[in-house]
Protein backbone atom coordinates (compact mmCIF):
# COMPACT_ATOMS: atom_id res chain seq x y z
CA UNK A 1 3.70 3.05 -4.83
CA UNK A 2 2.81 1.34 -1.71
CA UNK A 3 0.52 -1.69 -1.64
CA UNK A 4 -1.67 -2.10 1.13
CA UNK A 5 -4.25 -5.14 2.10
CA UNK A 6 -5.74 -7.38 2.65
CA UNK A 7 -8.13 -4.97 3.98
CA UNK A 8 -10.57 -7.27 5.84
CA UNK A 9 -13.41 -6.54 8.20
CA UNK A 10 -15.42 -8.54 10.20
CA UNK A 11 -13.08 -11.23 11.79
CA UNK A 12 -12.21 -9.98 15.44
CA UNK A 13 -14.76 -12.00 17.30
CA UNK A 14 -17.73 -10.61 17.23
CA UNK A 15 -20.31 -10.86 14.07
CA UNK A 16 -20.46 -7.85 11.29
CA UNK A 17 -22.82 -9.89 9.05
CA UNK A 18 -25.38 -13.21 9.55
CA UNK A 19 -24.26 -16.69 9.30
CA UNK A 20 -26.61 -16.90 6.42
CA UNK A 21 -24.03 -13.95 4.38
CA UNK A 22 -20.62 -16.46 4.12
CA UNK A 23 -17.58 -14.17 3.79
CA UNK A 24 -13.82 -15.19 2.53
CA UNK A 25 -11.79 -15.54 4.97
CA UNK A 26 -8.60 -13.12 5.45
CA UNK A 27 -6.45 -16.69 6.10
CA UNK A 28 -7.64 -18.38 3.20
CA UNK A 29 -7.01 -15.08 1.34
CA UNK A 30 -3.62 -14.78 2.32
CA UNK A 31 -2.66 -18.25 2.28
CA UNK A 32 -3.83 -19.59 -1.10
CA UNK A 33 -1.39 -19.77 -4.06
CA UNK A 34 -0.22 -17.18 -5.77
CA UNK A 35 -0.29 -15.66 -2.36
CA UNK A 36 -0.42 -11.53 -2.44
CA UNK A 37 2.19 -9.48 -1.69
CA UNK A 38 1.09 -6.08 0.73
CA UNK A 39 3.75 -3.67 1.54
CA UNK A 40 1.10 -2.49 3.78
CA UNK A 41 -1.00 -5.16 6.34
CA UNK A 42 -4.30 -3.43 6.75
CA UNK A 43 -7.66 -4.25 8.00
CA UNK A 44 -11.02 -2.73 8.84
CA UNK A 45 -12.88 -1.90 12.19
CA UNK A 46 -16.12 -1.33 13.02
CA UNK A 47 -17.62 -2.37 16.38
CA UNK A 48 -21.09 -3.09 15.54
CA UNK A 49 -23.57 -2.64 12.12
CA UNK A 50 -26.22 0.86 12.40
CA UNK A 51 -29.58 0.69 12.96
CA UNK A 52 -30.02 1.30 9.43
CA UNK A 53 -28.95 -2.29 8.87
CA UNK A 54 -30.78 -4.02 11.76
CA UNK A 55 -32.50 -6.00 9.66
CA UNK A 56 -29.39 -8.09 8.90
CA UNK A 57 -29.63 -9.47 12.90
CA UNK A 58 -31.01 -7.95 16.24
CA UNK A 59 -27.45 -9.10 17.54
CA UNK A 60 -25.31 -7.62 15.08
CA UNK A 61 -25.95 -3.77 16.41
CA UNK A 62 -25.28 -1.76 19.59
CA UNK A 63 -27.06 0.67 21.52
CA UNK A 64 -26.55 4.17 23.27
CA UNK A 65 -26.72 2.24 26.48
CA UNK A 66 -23.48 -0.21 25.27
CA UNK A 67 -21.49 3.21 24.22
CA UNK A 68 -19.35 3.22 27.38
CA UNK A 69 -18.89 -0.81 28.27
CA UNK A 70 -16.21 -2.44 28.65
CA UNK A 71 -17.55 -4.82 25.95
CA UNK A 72 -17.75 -2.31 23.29
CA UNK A 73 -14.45 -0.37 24.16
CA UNK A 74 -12.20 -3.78 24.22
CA UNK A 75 -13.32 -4.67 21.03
CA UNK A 76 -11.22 -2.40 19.56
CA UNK A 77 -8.21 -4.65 21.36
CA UNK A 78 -10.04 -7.86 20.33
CA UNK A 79 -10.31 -7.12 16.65
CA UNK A 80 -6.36 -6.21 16.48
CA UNK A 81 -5.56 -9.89 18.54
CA UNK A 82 -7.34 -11.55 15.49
CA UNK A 83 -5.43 -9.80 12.69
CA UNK A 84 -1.78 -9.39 14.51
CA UNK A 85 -1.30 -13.58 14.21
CA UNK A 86 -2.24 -13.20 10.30
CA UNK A 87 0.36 -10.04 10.01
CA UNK A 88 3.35 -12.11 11.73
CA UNK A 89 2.32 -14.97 9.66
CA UNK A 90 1.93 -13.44 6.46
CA UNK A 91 3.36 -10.18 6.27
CA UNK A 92 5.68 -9.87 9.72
CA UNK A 93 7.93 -7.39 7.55
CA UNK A 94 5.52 -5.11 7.37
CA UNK A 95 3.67 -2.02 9.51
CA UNK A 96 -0.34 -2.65 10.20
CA UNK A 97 -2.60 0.00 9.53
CA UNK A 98 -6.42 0.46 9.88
CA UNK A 99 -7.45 1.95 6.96
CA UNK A 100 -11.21 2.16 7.71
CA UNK A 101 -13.12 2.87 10.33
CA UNK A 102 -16.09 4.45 12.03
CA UNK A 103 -18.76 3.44 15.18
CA UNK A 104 -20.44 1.05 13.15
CA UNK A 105 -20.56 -0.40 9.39
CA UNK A 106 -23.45 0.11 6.99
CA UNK A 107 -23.96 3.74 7.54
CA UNK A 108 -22.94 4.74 10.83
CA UNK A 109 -25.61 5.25 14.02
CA UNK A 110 -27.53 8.44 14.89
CA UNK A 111 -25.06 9.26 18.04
CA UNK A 112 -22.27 8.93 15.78
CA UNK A 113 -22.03 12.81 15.27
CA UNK A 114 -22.30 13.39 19.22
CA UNK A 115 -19.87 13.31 21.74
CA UNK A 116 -20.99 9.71 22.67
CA UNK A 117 -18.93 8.55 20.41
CA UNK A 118 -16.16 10.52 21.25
CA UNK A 119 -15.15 7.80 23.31
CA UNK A 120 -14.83 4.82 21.07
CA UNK A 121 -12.76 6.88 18.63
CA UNK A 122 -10.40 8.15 21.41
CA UNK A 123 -10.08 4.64 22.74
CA UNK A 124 -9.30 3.29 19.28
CA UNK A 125 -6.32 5.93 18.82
CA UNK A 126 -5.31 5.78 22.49
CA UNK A 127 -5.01 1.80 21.93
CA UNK A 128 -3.84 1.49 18.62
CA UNK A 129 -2.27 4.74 17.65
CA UNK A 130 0.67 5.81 18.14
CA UNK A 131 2.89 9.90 18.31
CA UNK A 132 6.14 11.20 18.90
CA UNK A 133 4.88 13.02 22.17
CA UNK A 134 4.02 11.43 25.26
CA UNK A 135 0.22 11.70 25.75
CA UNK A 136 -2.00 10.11 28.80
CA UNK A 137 -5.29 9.24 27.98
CA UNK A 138 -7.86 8.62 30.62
CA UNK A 139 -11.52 7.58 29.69
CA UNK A 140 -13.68 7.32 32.64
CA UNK A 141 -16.59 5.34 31.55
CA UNK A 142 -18.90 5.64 34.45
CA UNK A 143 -22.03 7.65 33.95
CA UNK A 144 -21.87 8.61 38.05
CA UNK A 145 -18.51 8.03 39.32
CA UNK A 146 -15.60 9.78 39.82
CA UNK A 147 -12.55 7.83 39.50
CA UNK A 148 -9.44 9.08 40.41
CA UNK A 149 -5.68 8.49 39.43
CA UNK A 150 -2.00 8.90 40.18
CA UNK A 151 -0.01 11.38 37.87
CA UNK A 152 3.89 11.21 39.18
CA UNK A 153 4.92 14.32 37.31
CA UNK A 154 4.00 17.81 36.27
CA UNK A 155 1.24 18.06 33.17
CA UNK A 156 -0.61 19.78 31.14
CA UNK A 157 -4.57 18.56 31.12
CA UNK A 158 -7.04 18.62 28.65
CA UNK A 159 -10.31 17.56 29.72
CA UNK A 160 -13.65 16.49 28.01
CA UNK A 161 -17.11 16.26 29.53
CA UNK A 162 -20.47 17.35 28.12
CA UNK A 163 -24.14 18.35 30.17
CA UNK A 164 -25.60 15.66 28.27
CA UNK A 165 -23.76 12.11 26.11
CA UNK A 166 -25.58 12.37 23.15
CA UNK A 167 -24.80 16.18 22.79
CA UNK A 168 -23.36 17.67 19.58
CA UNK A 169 -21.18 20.27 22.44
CA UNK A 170 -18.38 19.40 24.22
CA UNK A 171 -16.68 21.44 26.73
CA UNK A 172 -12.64 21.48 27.76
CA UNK A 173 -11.54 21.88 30.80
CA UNK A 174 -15.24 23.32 32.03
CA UNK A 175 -15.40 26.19 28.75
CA UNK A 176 -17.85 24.94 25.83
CA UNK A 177 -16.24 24.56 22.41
CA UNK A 178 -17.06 27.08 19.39
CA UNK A 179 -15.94 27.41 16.35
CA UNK A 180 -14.67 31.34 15.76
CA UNK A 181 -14.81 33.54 12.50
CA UNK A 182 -14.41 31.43 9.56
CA UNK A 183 -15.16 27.79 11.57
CA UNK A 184 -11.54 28.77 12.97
CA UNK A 185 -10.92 26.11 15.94
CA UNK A 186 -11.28 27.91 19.26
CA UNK A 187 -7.77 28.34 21.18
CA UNK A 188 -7.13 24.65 23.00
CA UNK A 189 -5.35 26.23 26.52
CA UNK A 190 -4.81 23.45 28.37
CA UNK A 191 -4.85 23.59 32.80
CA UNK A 192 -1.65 22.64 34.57
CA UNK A 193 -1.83 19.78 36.61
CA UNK A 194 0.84 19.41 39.65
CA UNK A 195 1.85 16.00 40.48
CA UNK A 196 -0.37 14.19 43.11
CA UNK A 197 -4.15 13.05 42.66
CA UNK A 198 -6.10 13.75 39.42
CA UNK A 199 -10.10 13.00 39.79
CA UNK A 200 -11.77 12.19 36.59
CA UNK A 201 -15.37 13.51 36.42
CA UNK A 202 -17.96 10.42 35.29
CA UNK A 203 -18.45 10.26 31.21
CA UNK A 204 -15.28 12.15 30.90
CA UNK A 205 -12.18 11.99 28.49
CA UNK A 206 -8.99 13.51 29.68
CA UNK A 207 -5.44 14.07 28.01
CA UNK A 208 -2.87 14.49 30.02
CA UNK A 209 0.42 15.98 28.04
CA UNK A 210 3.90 15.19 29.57
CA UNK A 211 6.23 17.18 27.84
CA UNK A 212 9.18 15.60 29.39
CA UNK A 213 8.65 12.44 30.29
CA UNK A 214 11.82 10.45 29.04
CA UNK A 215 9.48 7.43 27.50
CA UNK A 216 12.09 4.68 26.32
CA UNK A 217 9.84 3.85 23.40
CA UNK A 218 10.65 6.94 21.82
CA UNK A 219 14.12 6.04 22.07
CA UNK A 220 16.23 6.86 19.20
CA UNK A 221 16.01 3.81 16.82
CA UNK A 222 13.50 1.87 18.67
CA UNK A 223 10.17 0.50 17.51
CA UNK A 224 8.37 3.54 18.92
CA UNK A 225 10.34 6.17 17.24
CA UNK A 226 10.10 4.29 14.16
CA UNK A 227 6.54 4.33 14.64
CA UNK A 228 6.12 7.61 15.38
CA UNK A 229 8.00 9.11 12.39
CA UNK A 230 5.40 7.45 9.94
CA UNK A 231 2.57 8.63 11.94
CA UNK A 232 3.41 12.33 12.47
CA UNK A 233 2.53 14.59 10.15
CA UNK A 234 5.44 17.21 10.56
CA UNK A 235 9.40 16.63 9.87
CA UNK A 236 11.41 15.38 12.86
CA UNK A 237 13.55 18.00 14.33
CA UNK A 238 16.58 16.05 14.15
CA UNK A 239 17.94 13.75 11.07
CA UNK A 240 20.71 11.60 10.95
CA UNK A 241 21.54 10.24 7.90
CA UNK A 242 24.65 7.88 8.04
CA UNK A 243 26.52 5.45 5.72
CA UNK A 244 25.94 7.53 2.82
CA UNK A 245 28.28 8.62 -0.35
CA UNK A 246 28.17 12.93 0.00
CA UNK A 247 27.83 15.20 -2.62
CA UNK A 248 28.26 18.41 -1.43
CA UNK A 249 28.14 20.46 -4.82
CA UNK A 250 31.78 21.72 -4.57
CA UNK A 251 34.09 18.64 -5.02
CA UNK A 252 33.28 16.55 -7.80
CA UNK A 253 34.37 13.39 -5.39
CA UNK A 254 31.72 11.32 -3.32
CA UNK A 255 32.77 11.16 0.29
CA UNK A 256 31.77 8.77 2.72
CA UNK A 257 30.44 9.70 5.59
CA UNK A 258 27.68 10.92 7.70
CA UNK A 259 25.02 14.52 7.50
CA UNK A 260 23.23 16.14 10.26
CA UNK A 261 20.02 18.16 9.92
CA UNK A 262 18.55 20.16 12.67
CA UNK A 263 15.47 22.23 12.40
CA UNK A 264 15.45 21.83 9.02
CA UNK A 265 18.96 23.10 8.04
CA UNK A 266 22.33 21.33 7.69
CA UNK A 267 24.14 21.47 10.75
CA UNK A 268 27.16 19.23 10.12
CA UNK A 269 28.70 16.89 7.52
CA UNK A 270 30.67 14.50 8.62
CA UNK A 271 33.19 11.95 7.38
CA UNK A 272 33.18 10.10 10.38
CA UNK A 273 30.08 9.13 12.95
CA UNK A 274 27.71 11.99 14.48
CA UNK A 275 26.34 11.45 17.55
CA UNK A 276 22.80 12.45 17.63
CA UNK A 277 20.44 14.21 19.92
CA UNK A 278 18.20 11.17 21.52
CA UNK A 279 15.07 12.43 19.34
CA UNK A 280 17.13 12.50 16.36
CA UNK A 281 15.40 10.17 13.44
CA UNK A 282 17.91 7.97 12.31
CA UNK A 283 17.89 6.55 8.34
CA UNK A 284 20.86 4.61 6.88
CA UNK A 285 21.36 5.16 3.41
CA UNK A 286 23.27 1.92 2.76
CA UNK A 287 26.37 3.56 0.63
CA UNK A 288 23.20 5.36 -1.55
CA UNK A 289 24.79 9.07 -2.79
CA UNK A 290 23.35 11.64 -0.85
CA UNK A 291 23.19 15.13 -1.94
CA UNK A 292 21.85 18.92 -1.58
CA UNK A 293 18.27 19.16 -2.68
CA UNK A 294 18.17 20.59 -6.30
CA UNK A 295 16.51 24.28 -6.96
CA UNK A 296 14.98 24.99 -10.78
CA UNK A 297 14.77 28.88 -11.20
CA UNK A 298 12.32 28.44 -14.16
CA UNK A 299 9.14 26.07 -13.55
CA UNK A 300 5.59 25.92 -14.39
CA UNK A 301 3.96 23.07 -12.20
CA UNK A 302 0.72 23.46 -13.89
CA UNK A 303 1.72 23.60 -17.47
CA UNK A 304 4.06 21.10 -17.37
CA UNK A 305 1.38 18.94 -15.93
CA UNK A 306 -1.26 19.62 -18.60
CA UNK A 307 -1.56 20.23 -22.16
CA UNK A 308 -2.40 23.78 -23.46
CA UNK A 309 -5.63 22.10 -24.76
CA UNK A 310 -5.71 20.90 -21.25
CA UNK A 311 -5.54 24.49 -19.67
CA UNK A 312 -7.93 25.84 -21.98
CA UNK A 313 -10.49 23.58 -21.62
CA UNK A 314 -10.41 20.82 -19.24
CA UNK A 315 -12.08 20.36 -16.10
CA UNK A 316 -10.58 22.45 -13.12
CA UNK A 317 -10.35 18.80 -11.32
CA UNK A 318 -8.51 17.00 -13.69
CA UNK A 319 -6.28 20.29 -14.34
CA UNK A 320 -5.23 20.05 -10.37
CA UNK A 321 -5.42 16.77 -10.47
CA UNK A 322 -2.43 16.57 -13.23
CA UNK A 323 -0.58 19.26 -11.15
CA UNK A 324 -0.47 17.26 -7.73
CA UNK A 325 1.00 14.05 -9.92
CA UNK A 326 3.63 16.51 -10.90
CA UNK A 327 4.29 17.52 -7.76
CA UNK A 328 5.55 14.70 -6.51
CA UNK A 329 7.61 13.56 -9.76
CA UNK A 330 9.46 16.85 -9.39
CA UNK A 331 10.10 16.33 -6.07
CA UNK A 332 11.02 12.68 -6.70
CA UNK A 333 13.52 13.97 -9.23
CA UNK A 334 15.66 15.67 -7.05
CA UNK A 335 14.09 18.98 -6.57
CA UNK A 336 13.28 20.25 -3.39
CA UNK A 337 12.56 23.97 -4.20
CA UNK A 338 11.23 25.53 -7.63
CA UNK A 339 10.34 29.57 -8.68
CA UNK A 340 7.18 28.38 -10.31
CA UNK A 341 7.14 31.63 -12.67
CA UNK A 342 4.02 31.76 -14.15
CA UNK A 343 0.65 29.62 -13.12
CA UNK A 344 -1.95 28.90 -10.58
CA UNK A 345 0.33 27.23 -7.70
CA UNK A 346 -0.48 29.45 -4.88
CA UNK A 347 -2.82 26.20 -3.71
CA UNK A 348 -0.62 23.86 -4.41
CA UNK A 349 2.42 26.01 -2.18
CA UNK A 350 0.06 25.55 0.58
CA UNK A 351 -1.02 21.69 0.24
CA UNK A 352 2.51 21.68 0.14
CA UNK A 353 4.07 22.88 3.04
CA UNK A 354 0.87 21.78 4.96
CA UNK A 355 1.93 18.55 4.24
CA UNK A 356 -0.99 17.59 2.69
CA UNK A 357 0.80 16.28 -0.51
CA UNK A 358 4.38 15.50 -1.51
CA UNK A 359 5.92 18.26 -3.67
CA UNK A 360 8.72 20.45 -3.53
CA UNK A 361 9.32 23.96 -1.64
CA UNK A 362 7.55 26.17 -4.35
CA UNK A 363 8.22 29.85 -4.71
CA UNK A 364 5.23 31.18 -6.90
CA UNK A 365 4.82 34.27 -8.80
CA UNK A 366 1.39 34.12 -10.05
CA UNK A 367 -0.25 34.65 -13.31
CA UNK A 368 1.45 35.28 -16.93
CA UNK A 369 2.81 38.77 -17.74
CA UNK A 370 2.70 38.96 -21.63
CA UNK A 371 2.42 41.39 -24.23
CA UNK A 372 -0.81 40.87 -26.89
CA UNK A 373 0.07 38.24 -28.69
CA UNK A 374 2.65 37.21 -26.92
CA UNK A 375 3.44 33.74 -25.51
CA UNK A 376 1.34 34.31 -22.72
CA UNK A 377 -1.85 35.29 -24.67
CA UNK A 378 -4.08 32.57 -24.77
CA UNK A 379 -6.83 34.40 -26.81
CA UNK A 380 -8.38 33.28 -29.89
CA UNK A 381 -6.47 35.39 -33.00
């Protein structure tokens, strides 16, 4: 379990509430005996309160007008300059996170859902987030000029404009958005881009996607890789884990030593150094045993999550609920696959493997075959 705070909003420079509304402060919070412990450093940004709020101070808001300013857009940069002193301070150990966000607090403004604001929340990633891929992102906030830049290599552009700022449409690359059968995403086909001059059309967003660019930050080991590999949501193609005791299932002997994985699959162990690819993710175990992921043949997720009163008659929620705890303390146990033989786990296989929760590779057959009366018959006698 992962702690994460202090959580704070409203610090960066610029007011979220009246004078008249005192708030505690994040320093006195984090300073004052017994002083909290975060694994996490987070904090909260919002650029401005909603118009549903406006009664709280005619200065405390924004306006469709201030959507593209410089003003607006940097506060993003000025609200991370207040809390980064208080994370080195405090908690320099630690990653920082923004764990809330949105245009404004209190609700959120009207142009919220359009592609005005399309442009603070790109900003706020491009400036603050961070990927394993190299990614240009070019906001052109004039309403009627063109800028133009520079690109020194081959890429692959994705651009956003719309006919109108406060539109609930956006097109890319000059082709209108839809959603297809189902409110399946549209295909995203991005337009090569040669090297030379790129011109950015006024109120315009553009990604520009490098796929070889050679960026140092995502150098093996380095603060950007490190970075990166808490941010992305799939695997890394390359693991090296080194400085670890092996268990390989064969010899009943640790061995020290070091275990490559590629594409998901062991491609080498080692009892001496392996040198990586430069994307390979590298974790040391510290002299920790390492060994294959376990496989149980016989598992029910569900019912070992719940009682049989529990299956009968509890809500649906709490049912799933139990089953996603499970999840995880099976796969924290040491197994990485199951045969879930009989139960409702077809939803959790794909949460699963979507990455959407922690849980092991799960093999599912489905519901209960049984014989009347059997140990699969549920029905009343």
């Amino acid at each position: 379990m992962k702690i994460v705070g202090p959580g704070s909003v409203g610090e960066g420079g610029f007011a979220l509430v009246p004078a008249s509304m005192p708030m505690l402060q994040s320093a006195d919070l984090l300073g004052t005996p017994p002083k909290p412990h975060f694994d996490i450093f987070s904090y909260h940004f919002y650029g401005g309160v909603s118009k549903r709020c406006a009664a709280m101070g005619p200065t405390l808001g924004t306006t469709p007008d201030d959507a593209l300013s410089e003003g607006w857009l940097s506060r993003t940069d000025s609200t991370f300059d207040f809390y980064k002193p208080l994370h080195d301070q405090y908690a320099p150990a630690t990653v920082m996170w923004i764990t809330e966000t949105g245009d404004t607090a209190c609700g959120g403004n009207p142009w919220a859902t359009t592609f005005l604001d399309t442009f603070r929340y790109v900003n706020q990633m491009g400036t603050r987030g961070h990927a394993a891929g190299i990614t240009l992102l070019a906001i052109n906030n004039s309403h009627t000029k063109t800028e133009s830049i520079s690109i020194a290599v081959p890429s692959e552009r994705y651009m956003l404009p719309a006919d109108a700022l406060q539109s609930g449409s956006v097109q890319l690359n000059g082709r209108v958005l839809r959603l297809q059968t189902n409110d399946n995403l549209p295909p995203l086909t991005p337009k090569l881009e040669p090297t030379g001059q790129l011109d950015l059309a006024p109120a315009s967003i553009t990604f520009l996607a490098v796929p070889k660019a050679n960026n140092p930050r995502c150098a093996t080991g380095g603060a950007g890789a490190q970075q990166a590999a808490g941010a992305t949501k799939g695997p890394p193609s390359s693991i090296r884990l080194k400085n670890v005791q092996v268990f390989d299932g064969v010899d009943a002997r640790l061995k020290s030593g070091s275990v490559l994985v590629e594409d998901k699959k062991i491609k080498q162990v080692s009892h001496g150094p392996i040198t990586p690819s430069p994307e390979s993710l590298i974790i040391d175990g510290r002299g920790r045993v390492l060994m294959p992921g376990l496989t149980d043949a016989h598992w029910h997720m569900t019912m070992a999550a719940n009682t049989l009163a529990d299956l009968d008659a509890a809500d649906t929620g709490l049912m799933y609920a139990n089953t996603v705890a499970e999840a995880r303390r099976t796969l924290m146990r040491g197994f990485t696959t199951v045969r879930d033989v009989a139960g409702p786990t077809f939803g959790m296989k794909v949460a699963i493997d979507a990455r959407v929760i922690p849980g092991p590779r799960v093999y599912p057959s489905g519901a209960l075959i049984s014989q009347t009366a059997g140990h699969g018959d549920f029905d009343a006698a």
